[in-house]
PDB file of N, CA and C in Angstrom:
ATOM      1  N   UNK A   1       0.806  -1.205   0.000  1.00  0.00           N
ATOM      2  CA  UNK A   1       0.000   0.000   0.000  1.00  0.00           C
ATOM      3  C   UNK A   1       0.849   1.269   0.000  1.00  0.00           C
ATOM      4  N   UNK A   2       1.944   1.416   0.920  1.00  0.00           N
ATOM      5  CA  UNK A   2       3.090   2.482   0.716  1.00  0.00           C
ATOM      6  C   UNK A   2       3.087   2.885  -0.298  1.00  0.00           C
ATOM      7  N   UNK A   3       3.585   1.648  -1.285  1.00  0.00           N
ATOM      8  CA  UNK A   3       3.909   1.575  -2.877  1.00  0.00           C
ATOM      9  C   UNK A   3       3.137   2.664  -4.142  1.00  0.00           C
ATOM     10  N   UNK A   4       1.893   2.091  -3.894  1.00  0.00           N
ATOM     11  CA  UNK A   4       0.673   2.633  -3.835  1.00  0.00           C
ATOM     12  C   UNK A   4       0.541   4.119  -3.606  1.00  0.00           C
ATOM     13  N   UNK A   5       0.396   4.387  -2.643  1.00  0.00           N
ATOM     14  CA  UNK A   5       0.172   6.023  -2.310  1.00  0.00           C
ATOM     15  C   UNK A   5       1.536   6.802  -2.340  1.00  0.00           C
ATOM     16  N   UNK A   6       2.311   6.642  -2.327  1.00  0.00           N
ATOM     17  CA  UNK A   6       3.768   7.095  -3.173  1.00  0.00           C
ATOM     18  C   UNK A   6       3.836   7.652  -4.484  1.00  0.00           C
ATOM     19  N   UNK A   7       3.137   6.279  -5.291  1.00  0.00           N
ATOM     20  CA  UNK A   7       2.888   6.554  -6.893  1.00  0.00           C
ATOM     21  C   UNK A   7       2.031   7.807  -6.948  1.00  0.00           C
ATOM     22  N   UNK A   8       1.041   7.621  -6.149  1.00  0.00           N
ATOM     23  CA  UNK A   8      -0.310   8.688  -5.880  1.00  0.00           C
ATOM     24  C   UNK A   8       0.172   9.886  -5.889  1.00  0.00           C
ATOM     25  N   UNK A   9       1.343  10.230  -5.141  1.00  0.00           N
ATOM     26  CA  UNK A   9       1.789  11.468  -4.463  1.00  0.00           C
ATOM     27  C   UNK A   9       2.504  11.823  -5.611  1.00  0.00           C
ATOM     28  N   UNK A  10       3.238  10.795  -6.224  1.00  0.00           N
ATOM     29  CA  UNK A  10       3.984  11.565  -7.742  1.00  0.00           C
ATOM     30  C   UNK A  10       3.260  12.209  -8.470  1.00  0.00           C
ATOM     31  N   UNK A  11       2.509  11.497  -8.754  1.00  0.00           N
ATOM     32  CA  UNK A  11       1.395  11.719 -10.015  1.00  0.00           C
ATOM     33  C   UNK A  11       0.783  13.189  -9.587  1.00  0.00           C
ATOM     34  N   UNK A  12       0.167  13.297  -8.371  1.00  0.00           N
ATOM     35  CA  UNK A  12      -0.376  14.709  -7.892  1.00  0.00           C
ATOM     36  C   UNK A  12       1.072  15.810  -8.207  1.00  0.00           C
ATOM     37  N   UNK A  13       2.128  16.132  -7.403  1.00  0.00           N
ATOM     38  CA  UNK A  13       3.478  16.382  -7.767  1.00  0.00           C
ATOM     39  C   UNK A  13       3.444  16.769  -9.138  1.00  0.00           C
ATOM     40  N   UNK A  14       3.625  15.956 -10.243  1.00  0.00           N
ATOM     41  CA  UNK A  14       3.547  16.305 -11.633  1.00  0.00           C
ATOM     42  C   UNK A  14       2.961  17.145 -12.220  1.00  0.00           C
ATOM     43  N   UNK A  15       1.378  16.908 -11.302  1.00  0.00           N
ATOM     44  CA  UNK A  15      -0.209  17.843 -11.877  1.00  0.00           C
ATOM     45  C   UNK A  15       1.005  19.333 -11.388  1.00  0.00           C
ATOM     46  N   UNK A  16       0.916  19.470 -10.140  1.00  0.00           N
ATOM     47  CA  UNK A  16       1.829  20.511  -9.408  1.00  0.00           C
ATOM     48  C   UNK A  16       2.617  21.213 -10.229  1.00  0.00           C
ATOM     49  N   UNK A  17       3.296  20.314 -10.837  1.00  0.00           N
ATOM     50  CA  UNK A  17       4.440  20.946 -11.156  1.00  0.00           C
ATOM     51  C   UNK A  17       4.132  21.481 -13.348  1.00  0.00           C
ATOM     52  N   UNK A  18       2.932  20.809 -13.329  1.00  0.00           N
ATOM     53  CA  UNK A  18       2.353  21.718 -14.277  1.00  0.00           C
ATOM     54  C   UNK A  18       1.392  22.966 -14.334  1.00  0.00           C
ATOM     55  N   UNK A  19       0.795  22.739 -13.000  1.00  0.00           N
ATOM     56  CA  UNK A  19       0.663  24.167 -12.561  1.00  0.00           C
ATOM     57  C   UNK A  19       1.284  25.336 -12.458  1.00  0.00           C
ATOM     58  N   UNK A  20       2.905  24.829 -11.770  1.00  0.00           N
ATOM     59  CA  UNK A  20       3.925  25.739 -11.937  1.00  0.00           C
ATOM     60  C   UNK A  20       4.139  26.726 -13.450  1.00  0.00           C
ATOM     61  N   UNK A  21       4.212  25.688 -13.730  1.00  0.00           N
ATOM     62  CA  UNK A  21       4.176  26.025 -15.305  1.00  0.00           C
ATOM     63  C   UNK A  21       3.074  27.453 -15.810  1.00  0.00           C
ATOM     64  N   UNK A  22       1.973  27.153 -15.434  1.00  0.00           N
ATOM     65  CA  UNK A  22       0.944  28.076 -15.390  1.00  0.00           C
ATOM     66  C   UNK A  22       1.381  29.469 -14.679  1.00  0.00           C
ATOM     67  N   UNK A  23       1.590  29.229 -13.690  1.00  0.00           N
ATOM     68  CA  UNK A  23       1.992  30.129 -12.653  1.00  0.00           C
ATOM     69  C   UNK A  23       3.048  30.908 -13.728  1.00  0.00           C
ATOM     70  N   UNK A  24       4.044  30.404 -14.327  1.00  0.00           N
ATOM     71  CA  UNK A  24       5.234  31.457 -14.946  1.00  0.00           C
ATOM     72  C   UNK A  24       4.905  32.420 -16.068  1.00  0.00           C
ATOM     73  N   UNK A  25       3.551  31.097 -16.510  1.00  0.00           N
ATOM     74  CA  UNK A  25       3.286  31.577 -18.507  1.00  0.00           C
ATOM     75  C   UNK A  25       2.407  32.064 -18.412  1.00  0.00           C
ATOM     76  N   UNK A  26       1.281  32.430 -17.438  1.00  0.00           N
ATOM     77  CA  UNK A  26       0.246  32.645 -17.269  1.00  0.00           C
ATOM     78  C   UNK A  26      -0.289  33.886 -17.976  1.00  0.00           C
ATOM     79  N   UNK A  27      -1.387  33.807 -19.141  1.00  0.00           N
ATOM     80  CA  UNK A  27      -1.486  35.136 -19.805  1.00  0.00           C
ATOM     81  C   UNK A  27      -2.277  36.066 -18.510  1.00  0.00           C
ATOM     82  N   UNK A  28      -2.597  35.952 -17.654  1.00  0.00           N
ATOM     83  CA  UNK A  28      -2.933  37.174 -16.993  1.00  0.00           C
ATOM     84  C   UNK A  28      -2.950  36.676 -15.409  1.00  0.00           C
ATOM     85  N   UNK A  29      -3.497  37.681 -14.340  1.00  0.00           N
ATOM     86  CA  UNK A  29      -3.368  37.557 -13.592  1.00  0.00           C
ATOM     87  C   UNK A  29      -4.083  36.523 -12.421  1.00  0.00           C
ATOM     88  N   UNK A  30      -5.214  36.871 -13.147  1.00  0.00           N
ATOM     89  CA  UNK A  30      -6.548  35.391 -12.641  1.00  0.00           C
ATOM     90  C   UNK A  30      -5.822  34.008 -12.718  1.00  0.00           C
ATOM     91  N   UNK A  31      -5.379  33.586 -13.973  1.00  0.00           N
ATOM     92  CA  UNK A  31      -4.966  32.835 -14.015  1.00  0.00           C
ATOM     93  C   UNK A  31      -3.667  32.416 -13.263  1.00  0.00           C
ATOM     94  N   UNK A  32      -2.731  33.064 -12.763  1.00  0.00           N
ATOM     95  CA  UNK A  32      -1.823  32.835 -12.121  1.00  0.00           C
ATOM     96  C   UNK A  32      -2.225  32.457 -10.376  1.00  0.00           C
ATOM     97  N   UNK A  33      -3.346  33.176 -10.160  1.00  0.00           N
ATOM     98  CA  UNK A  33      -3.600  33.139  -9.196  1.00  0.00           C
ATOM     99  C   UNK A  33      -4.427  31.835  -8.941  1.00  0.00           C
ATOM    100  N   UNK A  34      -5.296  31.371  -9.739  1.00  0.00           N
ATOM    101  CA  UNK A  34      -5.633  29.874  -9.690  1.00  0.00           C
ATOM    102  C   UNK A  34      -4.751  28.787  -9.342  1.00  0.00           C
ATOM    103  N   UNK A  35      -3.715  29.143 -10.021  1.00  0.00           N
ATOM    104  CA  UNK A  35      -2.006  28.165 -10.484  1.00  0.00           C
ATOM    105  C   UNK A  35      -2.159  27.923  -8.979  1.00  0.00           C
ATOM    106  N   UNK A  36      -1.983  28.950  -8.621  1.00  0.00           N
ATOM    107  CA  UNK A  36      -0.785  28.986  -7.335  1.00  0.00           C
ATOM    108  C   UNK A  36      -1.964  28.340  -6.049  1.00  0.00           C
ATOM    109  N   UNK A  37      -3.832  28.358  -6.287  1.00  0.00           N
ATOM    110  CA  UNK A  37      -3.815  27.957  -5.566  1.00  0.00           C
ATOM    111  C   UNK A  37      -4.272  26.200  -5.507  1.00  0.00           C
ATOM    112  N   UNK A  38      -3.966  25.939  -7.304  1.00  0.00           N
ATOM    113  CA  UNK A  38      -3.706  24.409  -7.271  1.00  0.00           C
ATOM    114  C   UNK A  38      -2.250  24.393  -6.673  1.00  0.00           C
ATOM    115  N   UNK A  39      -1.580  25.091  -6.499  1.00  0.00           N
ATOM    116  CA  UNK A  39      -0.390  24.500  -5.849  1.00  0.00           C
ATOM    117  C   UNK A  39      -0.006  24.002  -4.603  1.00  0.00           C
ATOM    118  N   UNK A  40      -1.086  24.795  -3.984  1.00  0.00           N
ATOM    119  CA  UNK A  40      -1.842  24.569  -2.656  1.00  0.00           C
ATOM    120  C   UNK A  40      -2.975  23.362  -2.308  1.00  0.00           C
ATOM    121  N   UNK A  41      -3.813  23.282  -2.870  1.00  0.00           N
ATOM    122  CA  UNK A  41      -4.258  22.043  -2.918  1.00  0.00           C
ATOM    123  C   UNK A  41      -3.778  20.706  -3.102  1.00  0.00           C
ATOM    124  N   UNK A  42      -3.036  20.986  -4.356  1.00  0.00           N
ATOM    125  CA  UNK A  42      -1.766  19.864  -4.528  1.00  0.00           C
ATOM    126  C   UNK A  42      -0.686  19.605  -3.176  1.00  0.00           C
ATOM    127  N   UNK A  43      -0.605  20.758  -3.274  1.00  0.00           N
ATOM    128  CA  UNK A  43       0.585  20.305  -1.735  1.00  0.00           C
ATOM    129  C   UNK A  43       0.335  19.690  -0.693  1.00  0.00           C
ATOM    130  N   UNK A  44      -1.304  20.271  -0.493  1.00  0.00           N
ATOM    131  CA  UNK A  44      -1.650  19.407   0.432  1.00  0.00           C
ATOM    132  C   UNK A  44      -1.979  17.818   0.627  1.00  0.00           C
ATOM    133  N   UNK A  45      -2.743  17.825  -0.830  1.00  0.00           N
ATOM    134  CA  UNK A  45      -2.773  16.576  -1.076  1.00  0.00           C
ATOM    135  C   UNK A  45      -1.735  15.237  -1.341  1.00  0.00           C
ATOM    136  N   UNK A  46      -0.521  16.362  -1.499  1.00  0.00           N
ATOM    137  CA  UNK A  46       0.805  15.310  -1.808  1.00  0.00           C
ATOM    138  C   UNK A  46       1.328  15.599  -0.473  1.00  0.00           C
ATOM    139  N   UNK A  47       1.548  16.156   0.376  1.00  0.00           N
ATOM    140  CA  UNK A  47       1.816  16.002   2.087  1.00  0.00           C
ATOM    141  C   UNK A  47       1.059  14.868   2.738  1.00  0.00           C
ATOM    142  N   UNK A  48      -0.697  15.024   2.840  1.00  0.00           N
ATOM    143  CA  UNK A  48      -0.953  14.396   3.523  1.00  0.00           C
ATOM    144  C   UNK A  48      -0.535  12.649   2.782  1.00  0.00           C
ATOM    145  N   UNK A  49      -0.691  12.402   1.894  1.00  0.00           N
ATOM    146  CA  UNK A  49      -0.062  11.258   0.968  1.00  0.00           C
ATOM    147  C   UNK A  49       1.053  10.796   1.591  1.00  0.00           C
ATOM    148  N   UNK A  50       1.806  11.683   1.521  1.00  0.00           N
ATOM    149  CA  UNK A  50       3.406  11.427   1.981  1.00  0.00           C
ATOM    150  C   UNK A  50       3.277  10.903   3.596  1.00  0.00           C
ATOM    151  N   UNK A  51       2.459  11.455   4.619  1.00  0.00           N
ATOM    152  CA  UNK A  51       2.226  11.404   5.395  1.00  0.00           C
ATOM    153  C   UNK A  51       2.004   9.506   5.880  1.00  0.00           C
ATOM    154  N   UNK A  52       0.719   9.790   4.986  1.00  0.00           N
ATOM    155  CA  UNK A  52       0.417   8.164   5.462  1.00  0.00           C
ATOM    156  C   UNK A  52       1.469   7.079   4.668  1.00  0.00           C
ATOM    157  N   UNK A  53       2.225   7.314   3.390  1.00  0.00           N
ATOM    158  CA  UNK A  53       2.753   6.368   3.031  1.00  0.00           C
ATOM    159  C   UNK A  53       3.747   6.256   3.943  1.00  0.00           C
ATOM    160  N   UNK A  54       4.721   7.335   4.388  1.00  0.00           N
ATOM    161  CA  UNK A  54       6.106   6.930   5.606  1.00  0.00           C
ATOM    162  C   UNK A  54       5.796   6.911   6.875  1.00  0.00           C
ATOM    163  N   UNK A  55       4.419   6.956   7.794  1.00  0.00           N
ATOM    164  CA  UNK A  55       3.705   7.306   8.974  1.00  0.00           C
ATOM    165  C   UNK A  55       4.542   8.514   9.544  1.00  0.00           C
ATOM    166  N   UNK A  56       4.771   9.411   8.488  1.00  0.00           N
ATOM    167  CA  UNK A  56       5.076  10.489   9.447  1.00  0.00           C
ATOM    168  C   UNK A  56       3.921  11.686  10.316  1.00  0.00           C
ATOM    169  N   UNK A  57       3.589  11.190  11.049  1.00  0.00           N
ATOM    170  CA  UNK A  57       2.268  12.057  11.574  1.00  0.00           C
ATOM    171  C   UNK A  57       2.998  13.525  11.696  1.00  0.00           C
ATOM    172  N   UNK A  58       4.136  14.315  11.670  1.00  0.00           N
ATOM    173  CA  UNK A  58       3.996  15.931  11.553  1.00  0.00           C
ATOM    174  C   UNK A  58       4.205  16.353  10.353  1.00  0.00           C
ATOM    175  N   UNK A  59       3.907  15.632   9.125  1.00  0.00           N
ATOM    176  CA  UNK A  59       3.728  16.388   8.022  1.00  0.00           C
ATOM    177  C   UNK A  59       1.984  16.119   7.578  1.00  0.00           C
ATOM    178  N   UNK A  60       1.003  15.989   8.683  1.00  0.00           N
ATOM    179  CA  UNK A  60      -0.189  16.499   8.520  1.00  0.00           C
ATOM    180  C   UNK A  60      -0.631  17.214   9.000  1.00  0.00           C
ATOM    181  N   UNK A  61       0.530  17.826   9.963  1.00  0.00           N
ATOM    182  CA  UNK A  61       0.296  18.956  10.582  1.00  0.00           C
ATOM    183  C   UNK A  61       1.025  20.398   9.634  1.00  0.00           C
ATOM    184  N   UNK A  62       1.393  20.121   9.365  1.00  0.00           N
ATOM    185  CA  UNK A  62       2.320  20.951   7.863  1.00  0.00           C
ATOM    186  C   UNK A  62       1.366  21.265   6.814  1.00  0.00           C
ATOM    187  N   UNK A  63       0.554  19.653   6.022  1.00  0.00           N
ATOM    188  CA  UNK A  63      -0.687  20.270   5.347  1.00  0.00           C
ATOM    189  C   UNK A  63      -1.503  20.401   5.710  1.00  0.00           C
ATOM    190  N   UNK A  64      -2.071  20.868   7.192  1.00  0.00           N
ATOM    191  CA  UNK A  64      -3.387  21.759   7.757  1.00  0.00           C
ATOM    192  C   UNK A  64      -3.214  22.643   7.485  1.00  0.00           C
ATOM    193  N   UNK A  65      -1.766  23.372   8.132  1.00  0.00           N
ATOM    194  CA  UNK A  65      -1.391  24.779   7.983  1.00  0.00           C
ATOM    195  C   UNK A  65      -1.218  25.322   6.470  1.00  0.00           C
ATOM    196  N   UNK A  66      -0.707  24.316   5.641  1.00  0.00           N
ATOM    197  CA  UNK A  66      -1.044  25.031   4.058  1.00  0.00           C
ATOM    198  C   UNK A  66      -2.171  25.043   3.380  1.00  0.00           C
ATOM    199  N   UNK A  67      -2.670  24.152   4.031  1.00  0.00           N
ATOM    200  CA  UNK A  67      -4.556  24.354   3.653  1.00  0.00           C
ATOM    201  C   UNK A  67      -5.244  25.343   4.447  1.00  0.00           C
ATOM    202  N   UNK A  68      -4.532  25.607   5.386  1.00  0.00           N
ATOM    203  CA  UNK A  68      -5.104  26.818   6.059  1.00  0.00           C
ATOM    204  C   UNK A  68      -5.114  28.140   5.865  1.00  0.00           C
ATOM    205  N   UNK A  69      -3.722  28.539   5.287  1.00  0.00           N
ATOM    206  CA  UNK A  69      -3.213  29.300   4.574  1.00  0.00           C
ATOM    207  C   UNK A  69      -3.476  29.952   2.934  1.00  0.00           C
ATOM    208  N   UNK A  70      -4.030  28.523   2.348  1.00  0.00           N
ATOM    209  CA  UNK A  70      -4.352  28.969   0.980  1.00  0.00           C
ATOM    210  C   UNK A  70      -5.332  29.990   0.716  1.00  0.00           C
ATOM    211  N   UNK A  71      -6.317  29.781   0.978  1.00  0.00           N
ATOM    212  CA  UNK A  71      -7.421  31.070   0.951  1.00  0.00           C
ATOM    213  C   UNK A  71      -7.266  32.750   0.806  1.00  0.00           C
ATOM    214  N   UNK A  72      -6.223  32.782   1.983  1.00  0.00           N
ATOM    215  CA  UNK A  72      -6.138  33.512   2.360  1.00  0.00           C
ATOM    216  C   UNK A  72      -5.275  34.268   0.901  1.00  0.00           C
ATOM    217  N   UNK A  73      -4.610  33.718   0.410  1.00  0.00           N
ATOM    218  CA  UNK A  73      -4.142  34.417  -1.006  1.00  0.00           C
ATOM    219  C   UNK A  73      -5.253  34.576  -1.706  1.00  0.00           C
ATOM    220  N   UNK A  74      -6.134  34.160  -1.642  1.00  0.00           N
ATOM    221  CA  UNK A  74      -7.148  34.505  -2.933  1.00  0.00           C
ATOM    222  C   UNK A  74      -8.042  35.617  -2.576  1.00  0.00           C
ATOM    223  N   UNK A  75      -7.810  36.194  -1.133  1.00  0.00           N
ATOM    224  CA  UNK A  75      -9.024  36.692  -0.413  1.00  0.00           C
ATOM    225  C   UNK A  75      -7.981  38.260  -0.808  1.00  0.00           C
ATOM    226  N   UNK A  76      -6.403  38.124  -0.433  1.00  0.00           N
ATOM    227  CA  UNK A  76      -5.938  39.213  -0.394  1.00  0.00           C
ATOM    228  C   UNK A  76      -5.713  39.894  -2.338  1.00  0.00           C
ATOM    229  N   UNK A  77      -5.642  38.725  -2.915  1.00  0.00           N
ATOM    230  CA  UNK A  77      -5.847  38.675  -4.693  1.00  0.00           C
ATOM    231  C   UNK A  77      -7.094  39.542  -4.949  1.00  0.00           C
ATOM    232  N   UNK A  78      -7.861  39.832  -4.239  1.00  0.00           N
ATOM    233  CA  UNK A  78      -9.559  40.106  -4.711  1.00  0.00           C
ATOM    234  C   UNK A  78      -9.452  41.166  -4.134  1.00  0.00           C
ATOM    235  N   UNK A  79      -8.598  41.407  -3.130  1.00  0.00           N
ATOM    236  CA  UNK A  79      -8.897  42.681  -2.312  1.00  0.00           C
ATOM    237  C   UNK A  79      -7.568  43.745  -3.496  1.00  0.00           C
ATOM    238  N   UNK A  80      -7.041  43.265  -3.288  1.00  0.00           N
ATOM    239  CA  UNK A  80      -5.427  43.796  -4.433  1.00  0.00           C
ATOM    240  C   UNK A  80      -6.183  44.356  -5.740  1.00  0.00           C
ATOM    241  N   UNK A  81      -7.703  43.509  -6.493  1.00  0.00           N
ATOM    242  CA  UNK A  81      -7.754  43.690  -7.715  1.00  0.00           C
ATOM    243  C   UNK A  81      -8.161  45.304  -7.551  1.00  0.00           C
ATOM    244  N   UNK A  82      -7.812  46.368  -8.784  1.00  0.00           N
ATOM    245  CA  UNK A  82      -8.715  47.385  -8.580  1.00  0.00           C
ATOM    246  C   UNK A  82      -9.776  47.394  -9.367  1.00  0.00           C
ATOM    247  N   UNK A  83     -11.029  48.141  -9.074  1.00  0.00           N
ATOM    248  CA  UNK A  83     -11.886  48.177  -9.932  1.00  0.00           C
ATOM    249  C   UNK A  83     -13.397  47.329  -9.264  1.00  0.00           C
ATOM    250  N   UNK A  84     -12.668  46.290  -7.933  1.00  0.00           N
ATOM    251  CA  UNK A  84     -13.194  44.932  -8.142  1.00  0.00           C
ATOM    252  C   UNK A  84     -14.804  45.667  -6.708  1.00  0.00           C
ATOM    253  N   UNK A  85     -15.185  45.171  -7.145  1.00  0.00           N
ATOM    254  CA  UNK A  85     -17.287  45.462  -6.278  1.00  0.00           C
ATOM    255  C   UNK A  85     -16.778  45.250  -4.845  1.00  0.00           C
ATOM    256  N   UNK A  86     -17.699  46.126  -4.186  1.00  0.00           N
ATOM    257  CA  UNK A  86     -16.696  46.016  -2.519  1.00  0.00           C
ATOM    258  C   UNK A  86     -18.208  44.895  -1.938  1.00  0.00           C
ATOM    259  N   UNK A  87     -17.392  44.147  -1.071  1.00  0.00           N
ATOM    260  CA  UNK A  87     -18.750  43.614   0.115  1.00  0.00           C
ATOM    261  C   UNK A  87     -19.488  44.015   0.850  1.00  0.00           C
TER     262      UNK A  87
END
């Protein structure tokens, strides 16, 4: 099963690291900002992965805090845009 969710964690990793990709080439700014927060989702999802394949229980404490964290870029992205409808 290790075996298994290892492969899992690559494969997510890859998605990641074509996001990156996004993140550099990105024709505008929306879009970069999506990138970055599949990069976040991804991370988390390839932490907690990593997590259960080596039983390291403090790297699910690592992706709480980056799942906790992600939002919060998109919240300060919206507030940054100008132009953008107030709440």
């Amino acid at each position: 099963m290790p075996n298994f969710l290892l492969a899992v964690a690559g494969f997510v990793l890859a998605t990641v690291a074509l996001g990156l990709v996004r993140v550099l080439r990105g024709p505008g700014d929306a879009d970069r900002i999506m990138a970055i927060q599949l990069l976040g989702t991804g991370g988390t999802a390839a932490l907690l992965l990593l997590a259960e394949a080596m039983a390291a229980p403090a790297a699910v404490d690592l992706a709480l805090l980056l799942a906790l964290l992600a939002p919060f870029v998109s919240v300060a992205f919206v507030k940054s845009v100008p132009g953008g409808r107030e709440a």
